[in-house]
Protein backbone atom coordinates (compact mmCIF):
# COMPACT_ATOMS: atom_id res chain seq x y z
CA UNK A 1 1.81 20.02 5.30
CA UNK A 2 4.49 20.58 8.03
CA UNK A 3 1.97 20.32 10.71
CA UNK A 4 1.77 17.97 13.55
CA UNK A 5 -1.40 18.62 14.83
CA UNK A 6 -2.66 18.26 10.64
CA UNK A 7 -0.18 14.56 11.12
CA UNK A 8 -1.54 13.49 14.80
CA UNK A 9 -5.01 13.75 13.60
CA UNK A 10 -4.67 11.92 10.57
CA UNK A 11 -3.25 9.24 12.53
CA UNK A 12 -6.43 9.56 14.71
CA UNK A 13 -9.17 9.60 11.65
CA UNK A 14 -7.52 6.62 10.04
CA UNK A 15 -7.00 4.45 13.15
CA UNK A 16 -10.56 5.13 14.79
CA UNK A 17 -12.86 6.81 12.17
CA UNK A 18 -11.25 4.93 8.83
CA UNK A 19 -10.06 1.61 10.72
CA UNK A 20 -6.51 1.72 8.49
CA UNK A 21 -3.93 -0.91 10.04
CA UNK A 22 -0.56 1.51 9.52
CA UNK A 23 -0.25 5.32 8.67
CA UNK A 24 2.70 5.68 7.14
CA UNK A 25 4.81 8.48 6.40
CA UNK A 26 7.88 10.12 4.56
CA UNK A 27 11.33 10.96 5.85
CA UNK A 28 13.67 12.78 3.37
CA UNK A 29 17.23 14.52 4.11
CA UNK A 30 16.80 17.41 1.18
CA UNK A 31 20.29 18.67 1.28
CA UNK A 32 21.60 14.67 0.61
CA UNK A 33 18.75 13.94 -2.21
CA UNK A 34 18.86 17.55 -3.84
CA UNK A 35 21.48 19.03 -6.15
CA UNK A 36 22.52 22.39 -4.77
CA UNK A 37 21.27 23.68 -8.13
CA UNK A 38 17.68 21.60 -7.59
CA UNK A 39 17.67 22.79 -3.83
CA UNK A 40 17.60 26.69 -5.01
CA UNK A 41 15.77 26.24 -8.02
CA UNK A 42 12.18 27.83 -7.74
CA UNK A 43 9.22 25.22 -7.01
CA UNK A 44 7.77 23.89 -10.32
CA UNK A 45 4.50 24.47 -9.60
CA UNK A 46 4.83 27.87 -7.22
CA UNK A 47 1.04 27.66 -6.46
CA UNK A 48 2.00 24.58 -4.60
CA UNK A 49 4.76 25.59 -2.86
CA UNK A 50 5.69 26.43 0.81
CA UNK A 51 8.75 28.42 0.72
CA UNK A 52 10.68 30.72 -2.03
CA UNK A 53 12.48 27.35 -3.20
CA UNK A 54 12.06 24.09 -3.86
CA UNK A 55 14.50 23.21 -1.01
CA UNK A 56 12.97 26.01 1.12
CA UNK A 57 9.32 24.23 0.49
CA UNK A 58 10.38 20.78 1.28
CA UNK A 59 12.56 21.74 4.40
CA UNK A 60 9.23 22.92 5.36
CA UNK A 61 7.34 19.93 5.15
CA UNK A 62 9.83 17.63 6.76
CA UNK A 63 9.18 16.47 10.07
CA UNK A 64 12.66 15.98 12.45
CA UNK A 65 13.96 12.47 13.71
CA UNK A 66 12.48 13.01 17.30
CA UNK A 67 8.92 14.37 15.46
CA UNK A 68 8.66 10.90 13.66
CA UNK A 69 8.96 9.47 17.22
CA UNK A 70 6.81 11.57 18.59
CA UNK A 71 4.42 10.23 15.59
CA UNK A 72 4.93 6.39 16.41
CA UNK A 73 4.23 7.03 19.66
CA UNK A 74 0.90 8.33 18.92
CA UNK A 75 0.38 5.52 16.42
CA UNK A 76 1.13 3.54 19.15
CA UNK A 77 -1.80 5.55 20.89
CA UNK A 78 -4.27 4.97 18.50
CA UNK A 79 -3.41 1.35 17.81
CA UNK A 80 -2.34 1.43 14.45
CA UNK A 81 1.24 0.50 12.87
CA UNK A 82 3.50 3.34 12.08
CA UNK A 83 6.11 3.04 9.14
CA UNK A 84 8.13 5.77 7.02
CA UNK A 85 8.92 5.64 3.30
CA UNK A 86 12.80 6.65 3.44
CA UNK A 87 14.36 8.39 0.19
CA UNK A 88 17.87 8.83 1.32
CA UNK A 89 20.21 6.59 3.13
CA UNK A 90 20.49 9.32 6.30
CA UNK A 91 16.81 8.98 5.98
CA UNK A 92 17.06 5.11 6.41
CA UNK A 93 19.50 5.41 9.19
CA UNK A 94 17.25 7.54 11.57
CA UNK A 95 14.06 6.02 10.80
CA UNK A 96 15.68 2.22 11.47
CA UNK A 97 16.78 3.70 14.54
CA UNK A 98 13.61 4.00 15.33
CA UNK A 99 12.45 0.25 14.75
CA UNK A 100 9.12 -0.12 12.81
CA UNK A 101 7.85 -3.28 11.76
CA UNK A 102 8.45 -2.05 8.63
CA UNK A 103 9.94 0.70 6.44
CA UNK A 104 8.98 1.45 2.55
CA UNK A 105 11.40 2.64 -0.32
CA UNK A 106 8.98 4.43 -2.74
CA UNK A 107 9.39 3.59 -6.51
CA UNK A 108 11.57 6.93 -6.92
CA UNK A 109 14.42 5.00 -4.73
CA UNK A 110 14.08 1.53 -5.77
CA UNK A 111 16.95 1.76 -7.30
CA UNK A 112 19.37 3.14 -4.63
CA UNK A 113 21.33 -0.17 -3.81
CA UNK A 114 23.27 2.02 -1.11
CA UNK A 115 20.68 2.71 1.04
CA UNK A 116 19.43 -0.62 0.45
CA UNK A 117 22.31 -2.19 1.57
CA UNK A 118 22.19 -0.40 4.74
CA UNK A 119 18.98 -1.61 5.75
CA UNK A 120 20.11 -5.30 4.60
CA UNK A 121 22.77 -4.91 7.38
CA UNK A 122 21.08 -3.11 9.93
CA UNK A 123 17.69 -3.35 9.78
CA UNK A 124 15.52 -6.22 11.04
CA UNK A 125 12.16 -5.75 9.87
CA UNK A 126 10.48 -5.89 6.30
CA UNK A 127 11.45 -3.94 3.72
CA UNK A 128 8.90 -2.81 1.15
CA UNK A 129 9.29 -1.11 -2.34
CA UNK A 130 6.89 0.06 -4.94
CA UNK A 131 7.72 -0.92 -8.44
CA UNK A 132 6.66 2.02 -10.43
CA UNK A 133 8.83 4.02 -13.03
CA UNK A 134 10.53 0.68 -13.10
CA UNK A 135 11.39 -1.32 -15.94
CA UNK A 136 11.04 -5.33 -15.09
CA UNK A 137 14.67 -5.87 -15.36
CA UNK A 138 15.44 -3.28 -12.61
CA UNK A 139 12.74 -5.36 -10.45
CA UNK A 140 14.50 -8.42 -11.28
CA UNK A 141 17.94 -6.97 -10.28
CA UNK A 142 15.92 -5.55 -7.60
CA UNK A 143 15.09 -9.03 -6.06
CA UNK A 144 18.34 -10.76 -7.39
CA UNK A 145 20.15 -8.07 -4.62
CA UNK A 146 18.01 -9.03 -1.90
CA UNK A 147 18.84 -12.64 -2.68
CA UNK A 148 22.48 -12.02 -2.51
CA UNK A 149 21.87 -10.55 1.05
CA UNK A 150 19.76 -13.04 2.18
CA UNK A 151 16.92 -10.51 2.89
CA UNK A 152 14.25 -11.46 0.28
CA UNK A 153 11.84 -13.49 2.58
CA UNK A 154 11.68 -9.62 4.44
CA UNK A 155 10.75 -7.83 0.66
CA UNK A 156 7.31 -7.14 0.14
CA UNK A 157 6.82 -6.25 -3.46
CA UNK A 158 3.80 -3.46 -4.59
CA UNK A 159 2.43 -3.56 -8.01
CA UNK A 160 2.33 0.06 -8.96
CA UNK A 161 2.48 3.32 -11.59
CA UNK A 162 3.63 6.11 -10.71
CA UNK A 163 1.04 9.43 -11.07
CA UNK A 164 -0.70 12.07 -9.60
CA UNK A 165 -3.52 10.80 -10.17
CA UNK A 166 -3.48 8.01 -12.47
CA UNK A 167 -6.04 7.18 -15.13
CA UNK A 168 -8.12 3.86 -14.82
CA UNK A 169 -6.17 2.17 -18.04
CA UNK A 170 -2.86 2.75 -16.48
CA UNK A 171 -3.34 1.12 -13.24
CA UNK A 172 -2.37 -1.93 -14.91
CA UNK A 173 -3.93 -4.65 -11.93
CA UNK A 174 -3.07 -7.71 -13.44
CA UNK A 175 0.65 -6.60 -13.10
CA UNK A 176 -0.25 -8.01 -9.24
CA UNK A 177 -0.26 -11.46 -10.77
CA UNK A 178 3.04 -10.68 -13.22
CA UNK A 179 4.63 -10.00 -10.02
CA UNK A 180 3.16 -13.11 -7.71
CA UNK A 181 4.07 -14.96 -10.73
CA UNK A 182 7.60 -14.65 -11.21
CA UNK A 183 8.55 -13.78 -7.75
CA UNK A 184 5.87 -15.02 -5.43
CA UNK A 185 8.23 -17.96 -4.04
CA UNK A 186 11.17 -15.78 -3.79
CA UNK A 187 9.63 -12.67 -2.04
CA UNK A 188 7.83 -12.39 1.60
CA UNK A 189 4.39 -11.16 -0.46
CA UNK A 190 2.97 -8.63 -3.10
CA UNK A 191 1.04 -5.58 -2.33
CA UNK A 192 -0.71 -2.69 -4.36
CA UNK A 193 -0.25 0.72 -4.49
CA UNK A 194 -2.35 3.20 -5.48
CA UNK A 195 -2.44 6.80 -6.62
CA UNK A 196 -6.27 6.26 -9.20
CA UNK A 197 -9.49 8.23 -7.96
CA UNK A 198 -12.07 6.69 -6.36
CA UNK A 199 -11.43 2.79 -4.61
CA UNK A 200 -12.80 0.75 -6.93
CA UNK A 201 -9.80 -0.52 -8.11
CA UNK A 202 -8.31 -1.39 -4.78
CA UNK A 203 -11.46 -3.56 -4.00
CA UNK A 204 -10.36 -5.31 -7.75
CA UNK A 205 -6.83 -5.19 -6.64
CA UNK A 206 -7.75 -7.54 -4.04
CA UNK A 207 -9.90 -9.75 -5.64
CA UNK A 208 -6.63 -10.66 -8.42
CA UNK A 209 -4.31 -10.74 -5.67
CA UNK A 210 -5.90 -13.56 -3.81
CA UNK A 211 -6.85 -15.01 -6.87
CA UNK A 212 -3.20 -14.89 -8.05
CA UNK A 213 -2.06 -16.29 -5.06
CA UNK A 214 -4.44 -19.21 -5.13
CA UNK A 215 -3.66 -19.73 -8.80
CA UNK A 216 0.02 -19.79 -8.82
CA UNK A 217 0.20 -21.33 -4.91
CA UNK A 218 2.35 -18.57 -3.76
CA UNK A 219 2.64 -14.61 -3.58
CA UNK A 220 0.57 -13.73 -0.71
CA UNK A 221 -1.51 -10.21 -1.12
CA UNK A 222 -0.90 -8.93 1.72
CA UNK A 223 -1.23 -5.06 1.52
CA UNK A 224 -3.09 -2.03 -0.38
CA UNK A 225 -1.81 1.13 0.41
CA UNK A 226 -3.00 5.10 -0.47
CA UNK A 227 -2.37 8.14 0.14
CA UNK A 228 -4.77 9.86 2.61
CA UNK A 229 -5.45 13.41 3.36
CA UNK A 230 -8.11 15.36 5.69
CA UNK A 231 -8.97 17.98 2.43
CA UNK A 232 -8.70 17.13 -1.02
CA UNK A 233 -8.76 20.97 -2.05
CA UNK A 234 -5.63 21.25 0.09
CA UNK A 235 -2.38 22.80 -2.11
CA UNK A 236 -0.14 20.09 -3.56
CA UNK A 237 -0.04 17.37 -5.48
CA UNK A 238 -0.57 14.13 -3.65
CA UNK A 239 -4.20 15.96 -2.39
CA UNK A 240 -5.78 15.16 -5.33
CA UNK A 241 -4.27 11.45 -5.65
CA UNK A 242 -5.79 11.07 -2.19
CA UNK A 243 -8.57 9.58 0.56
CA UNK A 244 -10.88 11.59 2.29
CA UNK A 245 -11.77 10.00 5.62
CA UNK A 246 -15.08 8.86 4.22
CA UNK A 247 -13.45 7.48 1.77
CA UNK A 248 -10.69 5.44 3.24
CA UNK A 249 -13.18 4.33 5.63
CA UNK A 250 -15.02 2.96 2.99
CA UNK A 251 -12.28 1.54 1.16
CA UNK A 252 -11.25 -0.66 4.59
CA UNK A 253 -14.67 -1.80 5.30
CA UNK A 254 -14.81 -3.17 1.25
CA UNK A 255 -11.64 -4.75 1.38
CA UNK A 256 -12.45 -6.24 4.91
CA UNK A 257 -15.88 -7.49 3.33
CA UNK A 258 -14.72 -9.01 -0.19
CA UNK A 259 -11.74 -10.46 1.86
CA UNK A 260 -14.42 -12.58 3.69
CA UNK A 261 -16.07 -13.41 0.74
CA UNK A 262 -13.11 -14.60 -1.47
CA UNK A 263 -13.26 -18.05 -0.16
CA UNK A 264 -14.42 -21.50 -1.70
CA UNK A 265 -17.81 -23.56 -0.11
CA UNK A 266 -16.70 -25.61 2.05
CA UNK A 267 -19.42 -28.12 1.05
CA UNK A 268 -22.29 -28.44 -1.66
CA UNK A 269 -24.39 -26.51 0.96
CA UNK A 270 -23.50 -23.81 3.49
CA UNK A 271 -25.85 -23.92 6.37
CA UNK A 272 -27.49 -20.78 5.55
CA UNK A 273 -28.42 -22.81 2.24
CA UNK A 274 -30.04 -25.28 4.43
CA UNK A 275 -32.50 -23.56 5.80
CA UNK A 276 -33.49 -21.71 2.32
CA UNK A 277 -33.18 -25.62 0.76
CA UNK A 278 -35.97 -26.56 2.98
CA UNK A 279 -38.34 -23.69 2.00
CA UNK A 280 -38.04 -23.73 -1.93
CA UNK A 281 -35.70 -26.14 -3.26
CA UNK A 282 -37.92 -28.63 -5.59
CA UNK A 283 -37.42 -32.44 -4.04
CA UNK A 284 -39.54 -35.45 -5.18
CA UNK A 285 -40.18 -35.66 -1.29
CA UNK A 286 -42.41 -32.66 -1.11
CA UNK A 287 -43.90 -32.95 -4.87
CA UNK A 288 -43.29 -36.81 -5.99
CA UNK A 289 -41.88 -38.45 -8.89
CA UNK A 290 -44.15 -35.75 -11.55
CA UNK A 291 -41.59 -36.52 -14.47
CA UNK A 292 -44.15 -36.38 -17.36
CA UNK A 293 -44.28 -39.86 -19.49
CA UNK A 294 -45.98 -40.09 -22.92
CA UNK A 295 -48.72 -41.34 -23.79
């Protein structure tokens, strides 16, 4: 919303009330991605908008270079990872300035080899993309170009479609496995990203991406990501896609549970089983050989 006090304390909420591993955050240069024709054009939706154009109301929401410092710093703070989504290569510049782990091109700039390039050259750390609005040759000459610059053991892959919010039969899970599949020995690892109600799905989303990776002995599942917000009822569209606190909270602790649980025995018995063996399980040691003979 343009705020850094709104910014600082969702960093806060999802690093000690949620227990969320990164925030990340969005870093576009509106004069280089808009048209001048798109940049005065009235916002779509004017209900949603903060300022008399569309380039007026996302000016507005942008946060400055030294501002997204200012927010890995307090990530820093809080102990939890900060990363940007960039859409525009003076976007990408800045934020690898800045040095991240990692930085995120959403689905919308998947495509942009330019910008891509740059980070190739210059930056150091992963480089993730979401694969929605994106048909699966564009993915493949997506991967094919990090190949070529010897960058695809830094490209982490997200299974995704693209809406505001989207309906339960177009989240499309098993597209996890498509993805761990045909590019799990060529990529660093597949995530998922979300934009359904509710967290059901991501608990699912992590039960086929281990599964995939055990099935097809590569294509780690490594990350879910959502969008979170302190008030759905807030004015835009993303609000409504998002995570309450109580709600990512939940989702972390679920996905930190089934992750435990997604594992093989290690023997016929665990030891817990032991001690429940010894109460109830039937053995010709407590009750004898009682196997009924005729007559």
């Amino acid at each position: 919303m343009g705020k850094m006090d709104v910014a600082k304390e969702l960093i806060q909420v999802a690093a000690k009330v949620c227990g969320a591993d990164i925030a990340k955050f969005q870093k576009r240069n509106n004069r280089e991605l808009l048209t001048p024709e798109e940049y005065a054009a009235p916002h779509p939706v004017p209900a949603n908008a903060y300022g008399p154009t569309y380039g007026a109301h996302r000016e507005f929401l942008e946060f400055s270079i030294d501002q997204h410092k200012e927010l890995q710093q307090e990530c820093a703070a809080m102990g939890i990872e900060y990363s940007t989504s960039v859409w525009d290569l003076t976007s990408a510049k800045e934020v690898a300035g800045l040095k991240p782990r990692m930085i995120k091109l959403p689905s919308a700039t998947n495509q942009h080899y330019e910008l891509q390039e740059y980070l190739c050259k210059h930056f150091d750390g992963e480089i993730h993309v979401s694969t929605g609005m994106t048909t699966r040759a564009e993915t493949e000459r997506l991967v094919a170009f990090y190949e070529k610059h010897g960058r695809s053991k830094d490209l982490v892959l997200y299974a995704c479609t693209s809406g505001y919010p989207v309906a339960f039969k177009d989240i499309c899970l098993l597209e996890i496995n498509r993805l761990q599949d045909l590019y799990g020995d060529r990529v660093k690892a597949v995530g998922f990203s979300g934009h359904h109600l509710g967290i059901a799905a991501d608990v699912a989303a992590l039960a086929v991406g281990v599964a995939g990776q055990r099935r097809y002995g590569r294509g780690s599942f490594e990350y879910i990501e959502r969008h979170f917000t302190l008030d759905r009822t807030w004015k835009g569209t993303d609000h409504a896609a998002s995570l309450e606190p109580d709600g990512l909270r939940r989702l972390c602790r679920d996905v930190a549970n089934v992750s435990k649980a997604l594992t093989y025995k290690e023997a016929g018995m665990l030891d817990v089983e032991l001690v429940q063996r010894d109460k109830l399980k039937w053995s010709t040691e407590k009750h004898g050989d009682r196997v009924p003979h005729k007559a």
